[in-house]
Protein backbone atom coordinates (compact mmCIF):
# COMPACT_ATOMS: atom_id res chain seq x y z
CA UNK A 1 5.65 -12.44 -7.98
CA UNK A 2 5.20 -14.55 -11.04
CA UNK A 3 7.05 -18.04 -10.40
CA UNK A 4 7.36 -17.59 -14.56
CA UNK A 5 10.20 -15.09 -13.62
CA UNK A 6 12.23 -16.74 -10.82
CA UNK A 7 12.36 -20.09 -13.44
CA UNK A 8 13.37 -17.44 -16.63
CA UNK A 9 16.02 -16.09 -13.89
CA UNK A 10 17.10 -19.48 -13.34
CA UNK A 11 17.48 -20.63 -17.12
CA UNK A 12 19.14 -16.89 -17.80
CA UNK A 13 21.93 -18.33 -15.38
CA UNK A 14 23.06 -21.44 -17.59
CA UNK A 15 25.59 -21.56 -19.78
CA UNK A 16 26.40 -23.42 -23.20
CA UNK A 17 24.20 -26.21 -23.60
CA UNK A 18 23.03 -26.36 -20.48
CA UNK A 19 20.98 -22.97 -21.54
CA UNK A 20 19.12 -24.20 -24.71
CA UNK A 21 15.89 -25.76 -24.36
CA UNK A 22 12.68 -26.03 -26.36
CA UNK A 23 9.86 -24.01 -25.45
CA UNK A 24 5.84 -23.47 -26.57
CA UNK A 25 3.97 -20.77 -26.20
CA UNK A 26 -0.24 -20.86 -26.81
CA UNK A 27 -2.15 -17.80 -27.30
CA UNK A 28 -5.55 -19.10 -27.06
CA UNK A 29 -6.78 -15.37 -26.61
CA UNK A 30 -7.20 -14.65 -30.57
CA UNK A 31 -9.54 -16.16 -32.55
CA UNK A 32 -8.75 -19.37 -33.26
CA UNK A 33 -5.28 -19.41 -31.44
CA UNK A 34 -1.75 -19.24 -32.19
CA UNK A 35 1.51 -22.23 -31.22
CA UNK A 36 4.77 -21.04 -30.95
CA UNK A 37 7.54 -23.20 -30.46
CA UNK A 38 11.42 -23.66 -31.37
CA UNK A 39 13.59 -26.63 -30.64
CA UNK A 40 16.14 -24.58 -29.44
CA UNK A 41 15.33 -21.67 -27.48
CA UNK A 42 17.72 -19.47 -24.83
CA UNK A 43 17.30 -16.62 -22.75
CA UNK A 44 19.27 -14.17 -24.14
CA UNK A 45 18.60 -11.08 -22.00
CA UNK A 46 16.84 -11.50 -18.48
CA UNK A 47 13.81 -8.90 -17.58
CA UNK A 48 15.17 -5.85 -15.34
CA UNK A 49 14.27 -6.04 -11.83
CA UNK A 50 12.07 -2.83 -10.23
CA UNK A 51 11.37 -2.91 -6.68
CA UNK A 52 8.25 -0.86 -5.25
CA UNK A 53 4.92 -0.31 -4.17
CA UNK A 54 3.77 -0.59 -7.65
CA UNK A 55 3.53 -3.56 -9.95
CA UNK A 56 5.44 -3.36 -13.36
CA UNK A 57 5.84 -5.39 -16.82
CA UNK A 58 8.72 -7.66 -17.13
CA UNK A 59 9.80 -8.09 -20.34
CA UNK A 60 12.60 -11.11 -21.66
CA UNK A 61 14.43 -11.41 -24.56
CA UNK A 62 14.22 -14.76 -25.93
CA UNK A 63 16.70 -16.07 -29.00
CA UNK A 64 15.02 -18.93 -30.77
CA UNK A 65 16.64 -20.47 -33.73
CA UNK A 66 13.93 -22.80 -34.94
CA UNK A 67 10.97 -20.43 -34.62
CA UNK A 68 7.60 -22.00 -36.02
CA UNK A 69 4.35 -20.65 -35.76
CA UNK A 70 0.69 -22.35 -36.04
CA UNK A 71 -2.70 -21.45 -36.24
CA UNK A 72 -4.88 -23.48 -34.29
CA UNK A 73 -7.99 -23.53 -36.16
């Protein structure tokens, strides 16, 4: 029910330029933190879709051509 995975479905959708963005990602939850972030960033494989009465992982394949990562300390 994540509105993370209905805006992923949407950008998995584009095509040529339309589909590259840049994207950051924080992980605050080790010590001292970690950035993530590329320029130019697609989805390259959207996260299968499981109906039931149990909740389940998502997972998305992301291609990022500029990858750089950065401690926050």
């Amino acid at each position: 029910t994540s509105p993370s995975n209905e805006f992923l479905y949407g950008l998995s959708r584009r095509r040529l330029d339309r589909a590259i963005i840049s994207a950051v990602i924080v992980d605050a939850n080790t010590h001292g933190g970690i950035r993530i972030s590329a320029s130019q960033s697609r989805v390259r494989r959207p996260a299968n879709y499981e109906s039931g009465p149990e909740v389940t992982n998502r997972e998305w394949t992301i291609f990022c051509a500029d990858l750089e990562f950065a401690d926050n300390a």
